[in-house]
C-alpha atoms as a PDB file:
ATOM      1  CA  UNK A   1     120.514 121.912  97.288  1.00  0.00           C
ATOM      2  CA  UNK A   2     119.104 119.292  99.802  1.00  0.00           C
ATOM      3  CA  UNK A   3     120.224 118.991 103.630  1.00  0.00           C
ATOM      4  CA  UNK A   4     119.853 115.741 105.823  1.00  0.00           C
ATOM      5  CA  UNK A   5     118.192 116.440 109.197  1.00  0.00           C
ATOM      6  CA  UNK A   6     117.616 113.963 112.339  1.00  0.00           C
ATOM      7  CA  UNK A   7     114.865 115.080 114.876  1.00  0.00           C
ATOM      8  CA  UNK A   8     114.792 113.050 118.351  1.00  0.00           C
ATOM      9  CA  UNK A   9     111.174 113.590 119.994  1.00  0.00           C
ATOM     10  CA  UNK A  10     110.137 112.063 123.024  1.00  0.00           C
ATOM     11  CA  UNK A  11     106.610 111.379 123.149  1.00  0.00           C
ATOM     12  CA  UNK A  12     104.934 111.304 126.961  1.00  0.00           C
ATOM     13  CA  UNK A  13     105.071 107.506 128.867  1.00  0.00           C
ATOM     14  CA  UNK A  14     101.114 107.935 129.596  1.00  0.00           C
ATOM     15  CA  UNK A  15     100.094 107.339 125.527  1.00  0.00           C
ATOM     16  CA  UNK A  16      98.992 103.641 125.158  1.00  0.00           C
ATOM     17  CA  UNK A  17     100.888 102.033 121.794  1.00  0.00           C
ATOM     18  CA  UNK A  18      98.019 103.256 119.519  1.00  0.00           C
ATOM     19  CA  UNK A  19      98.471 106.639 120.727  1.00  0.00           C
ATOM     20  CA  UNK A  20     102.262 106.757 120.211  1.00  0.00           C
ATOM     21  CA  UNK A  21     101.957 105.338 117.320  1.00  0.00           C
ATOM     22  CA  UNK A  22      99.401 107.632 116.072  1.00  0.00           C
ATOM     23  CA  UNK A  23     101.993 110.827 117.243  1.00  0.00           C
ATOM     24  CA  UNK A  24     104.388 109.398 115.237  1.00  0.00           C
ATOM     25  CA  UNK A  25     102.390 108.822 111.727  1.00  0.00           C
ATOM     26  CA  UNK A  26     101.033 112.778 112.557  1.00  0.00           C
ATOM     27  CA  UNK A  27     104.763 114.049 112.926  1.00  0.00           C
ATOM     28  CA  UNK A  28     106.029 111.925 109.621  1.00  0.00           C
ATOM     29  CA  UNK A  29     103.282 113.348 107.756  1.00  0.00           C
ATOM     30  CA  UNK A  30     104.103 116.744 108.718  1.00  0.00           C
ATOM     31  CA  UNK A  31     107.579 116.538 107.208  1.00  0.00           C
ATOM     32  CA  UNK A  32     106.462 114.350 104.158  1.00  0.00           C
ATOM     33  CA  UNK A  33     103.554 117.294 103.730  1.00  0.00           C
ATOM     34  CA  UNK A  34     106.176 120.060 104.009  1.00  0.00           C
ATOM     35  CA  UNK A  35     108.625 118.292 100.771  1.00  0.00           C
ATOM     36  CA  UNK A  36     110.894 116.271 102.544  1.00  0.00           C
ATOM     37  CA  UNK A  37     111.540 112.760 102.088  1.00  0.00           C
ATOM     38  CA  UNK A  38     112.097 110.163 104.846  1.00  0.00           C
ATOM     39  CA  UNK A  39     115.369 108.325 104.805  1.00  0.00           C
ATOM     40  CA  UNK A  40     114.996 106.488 108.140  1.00  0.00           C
ATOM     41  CA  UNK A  41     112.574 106.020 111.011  1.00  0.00           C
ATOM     42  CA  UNK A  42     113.336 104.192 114.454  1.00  0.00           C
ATOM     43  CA  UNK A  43     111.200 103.441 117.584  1.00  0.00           C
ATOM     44  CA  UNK A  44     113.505 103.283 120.531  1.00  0.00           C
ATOM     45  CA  UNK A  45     110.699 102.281 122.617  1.00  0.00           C
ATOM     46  CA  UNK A  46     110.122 103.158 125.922  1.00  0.00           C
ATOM     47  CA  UNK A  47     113.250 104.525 128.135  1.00  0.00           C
ATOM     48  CA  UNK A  48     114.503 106.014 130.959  1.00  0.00           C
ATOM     49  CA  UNK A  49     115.084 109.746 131.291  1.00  0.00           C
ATOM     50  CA  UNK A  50     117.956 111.060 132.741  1.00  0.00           C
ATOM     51  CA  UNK A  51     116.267 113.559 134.984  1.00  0.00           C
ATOM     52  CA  UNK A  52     112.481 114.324 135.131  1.00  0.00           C
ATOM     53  CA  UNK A  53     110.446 116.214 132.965  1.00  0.00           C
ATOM     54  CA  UNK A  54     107.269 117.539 133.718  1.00  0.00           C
ATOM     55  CA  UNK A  55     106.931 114.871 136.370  1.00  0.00           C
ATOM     56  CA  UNK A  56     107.766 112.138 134.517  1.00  0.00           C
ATOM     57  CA  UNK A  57     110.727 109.411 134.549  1.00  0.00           C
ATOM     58  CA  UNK A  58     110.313 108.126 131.445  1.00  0.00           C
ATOM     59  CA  UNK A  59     109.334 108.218 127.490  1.00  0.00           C
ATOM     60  CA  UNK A  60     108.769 107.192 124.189  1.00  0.00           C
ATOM     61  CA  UNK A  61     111.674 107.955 121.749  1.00  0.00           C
ATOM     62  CA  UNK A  62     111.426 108.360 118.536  1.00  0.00           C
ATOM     63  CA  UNK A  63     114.317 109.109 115.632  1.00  0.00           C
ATOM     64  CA  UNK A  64     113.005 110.278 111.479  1.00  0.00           C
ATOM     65  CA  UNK A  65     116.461 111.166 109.632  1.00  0.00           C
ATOM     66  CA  UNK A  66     115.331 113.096 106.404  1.00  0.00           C
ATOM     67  CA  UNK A  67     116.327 115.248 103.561  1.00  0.00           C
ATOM     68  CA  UNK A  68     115.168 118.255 102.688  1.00  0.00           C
ATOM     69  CA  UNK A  69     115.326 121.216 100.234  1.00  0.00           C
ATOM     70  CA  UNK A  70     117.059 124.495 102.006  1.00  0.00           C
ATOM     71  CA  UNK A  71     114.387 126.488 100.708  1.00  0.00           C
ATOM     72  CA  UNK A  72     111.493 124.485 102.644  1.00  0.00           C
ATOM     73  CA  UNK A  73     110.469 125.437 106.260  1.00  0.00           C
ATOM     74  CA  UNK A  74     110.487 121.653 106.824  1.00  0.00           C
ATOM     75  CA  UNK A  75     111.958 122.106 110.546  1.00  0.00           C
ATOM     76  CA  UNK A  76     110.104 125.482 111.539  1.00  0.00           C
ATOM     77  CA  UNK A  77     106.974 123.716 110.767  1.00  0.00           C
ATOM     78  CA  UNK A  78     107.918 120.957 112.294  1.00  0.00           C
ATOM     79  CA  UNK A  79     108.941 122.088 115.707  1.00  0.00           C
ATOM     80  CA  UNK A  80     105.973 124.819 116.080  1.00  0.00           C
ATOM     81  CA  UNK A  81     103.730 121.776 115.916  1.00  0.00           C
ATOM     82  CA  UNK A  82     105.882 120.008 118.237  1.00  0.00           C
ATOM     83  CA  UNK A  83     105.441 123.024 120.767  1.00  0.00           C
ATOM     84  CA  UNK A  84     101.805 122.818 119.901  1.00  0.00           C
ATOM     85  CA  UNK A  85     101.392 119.026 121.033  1.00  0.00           C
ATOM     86  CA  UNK A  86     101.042 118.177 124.638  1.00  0.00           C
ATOM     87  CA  UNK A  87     102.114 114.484 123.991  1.00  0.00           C
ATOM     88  CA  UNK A  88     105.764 115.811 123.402  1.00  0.00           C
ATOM     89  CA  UNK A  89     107.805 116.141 126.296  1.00  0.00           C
ATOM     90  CA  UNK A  90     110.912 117.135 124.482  1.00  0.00           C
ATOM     91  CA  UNK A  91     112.615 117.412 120.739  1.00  0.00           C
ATOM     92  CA  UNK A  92     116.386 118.006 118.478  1.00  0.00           C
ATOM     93  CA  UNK A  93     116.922 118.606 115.557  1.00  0.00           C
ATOM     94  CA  UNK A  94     119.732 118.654 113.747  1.00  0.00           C
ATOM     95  CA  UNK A  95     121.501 119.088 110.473  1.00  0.00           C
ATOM     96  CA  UNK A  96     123.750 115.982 109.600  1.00  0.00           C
ATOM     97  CA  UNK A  97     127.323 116.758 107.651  1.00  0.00           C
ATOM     98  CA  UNK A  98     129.007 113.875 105.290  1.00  0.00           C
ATOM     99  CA  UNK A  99     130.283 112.367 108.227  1.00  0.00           C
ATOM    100  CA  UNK A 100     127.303 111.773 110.167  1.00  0.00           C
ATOM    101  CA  UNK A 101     125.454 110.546 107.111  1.00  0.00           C
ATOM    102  CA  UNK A 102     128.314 107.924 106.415  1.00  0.00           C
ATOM    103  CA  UNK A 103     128.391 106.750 110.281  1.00  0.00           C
ATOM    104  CA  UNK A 104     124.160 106.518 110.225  1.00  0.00           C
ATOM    105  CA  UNK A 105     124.505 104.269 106.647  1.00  0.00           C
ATOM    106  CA  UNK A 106     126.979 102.202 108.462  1.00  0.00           C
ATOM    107  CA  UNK A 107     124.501 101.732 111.548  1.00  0.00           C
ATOM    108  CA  UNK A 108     121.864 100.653 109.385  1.00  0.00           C
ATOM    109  CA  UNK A 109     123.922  98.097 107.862  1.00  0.00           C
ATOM    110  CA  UNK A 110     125.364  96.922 111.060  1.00  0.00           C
ATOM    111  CA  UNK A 111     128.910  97.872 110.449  1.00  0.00           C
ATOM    112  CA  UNK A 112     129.243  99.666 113.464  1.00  0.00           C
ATOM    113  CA  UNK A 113     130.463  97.809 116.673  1.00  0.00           C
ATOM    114  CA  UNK A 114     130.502  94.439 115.153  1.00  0.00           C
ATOM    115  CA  UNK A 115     134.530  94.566 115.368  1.00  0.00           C
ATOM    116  CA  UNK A 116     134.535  94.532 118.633  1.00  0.00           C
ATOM    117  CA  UNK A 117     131.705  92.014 119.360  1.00  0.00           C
ATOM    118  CA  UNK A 118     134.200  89.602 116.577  1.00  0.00           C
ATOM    119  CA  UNK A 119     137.037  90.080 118.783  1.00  0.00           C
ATOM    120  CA  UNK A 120     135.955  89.253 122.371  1.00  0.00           C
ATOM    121  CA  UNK A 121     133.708  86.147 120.641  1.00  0.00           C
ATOM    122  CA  UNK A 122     137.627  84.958 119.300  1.00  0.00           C
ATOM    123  CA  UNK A 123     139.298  85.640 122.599  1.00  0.00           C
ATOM    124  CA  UNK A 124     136.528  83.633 124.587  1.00  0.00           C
ATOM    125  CA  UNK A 125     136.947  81.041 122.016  1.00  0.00           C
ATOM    126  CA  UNK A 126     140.684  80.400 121.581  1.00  0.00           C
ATOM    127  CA  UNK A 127     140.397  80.544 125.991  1.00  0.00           C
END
């Protein structure tokens, strides 16, 4: 039996591009090493924290939603090297239920929030 996790790192707002970049292939190959497969990867870019960590006001963030077997040590692996790299200032992970994995498929799709942005684009129109 599989289970769908999403890990959240932020990487450190000092890394050019390149660098972040270069994080980010390092932590995907960890968890494509380790038997999982990768069902979804977004950059966030560059954002505002909401309180300062280690000195700094801002980060890279980074999302990787995957599935993996309950067996693996996908996650343990995964977050010791996370502890291990200095370019991380912080990381979740989490284990998704049916509902979350139906409301991320709908995101991706871009189901989510368009009913709203249909109805105020009617009501400025028929005004």
């Amino acid at each position: 039996m599989s289970k769908q996790y999403e890990t959240v790192f932020i990487l450190t707002p000092i890394l050019s591009e390149a660098q972040a970049k270069d994080a980010v292939e390092k932590f995907t190959t960890i968890i494509t090493s380790n038997g999982a497969s990768i069902v979804h990867e977004e950059n966030w870019g560059l954002r505002k924290l909401a309180y300062p960590i280690q000195k700094k006001n801002s980060g890279f963030y980074h999302v990787v939603e995957y599935t993996a077997s309950e067996e693996g040590n996908v996650v343990d692996v995964l977050e010791t090297e996370f502890r291990r790299d200095e370019r991380i200032l912080r990381f979740m992970t989490i284990v998704l239920d049916k509902h979350s994995i139906a409301y991320n498929e709908k995101k991706r799709k871009g189901l989510v929030g368009r009913k709203r942005e249909e109805s105020t684009e009617s009501k400025t129109e028929n005004a």
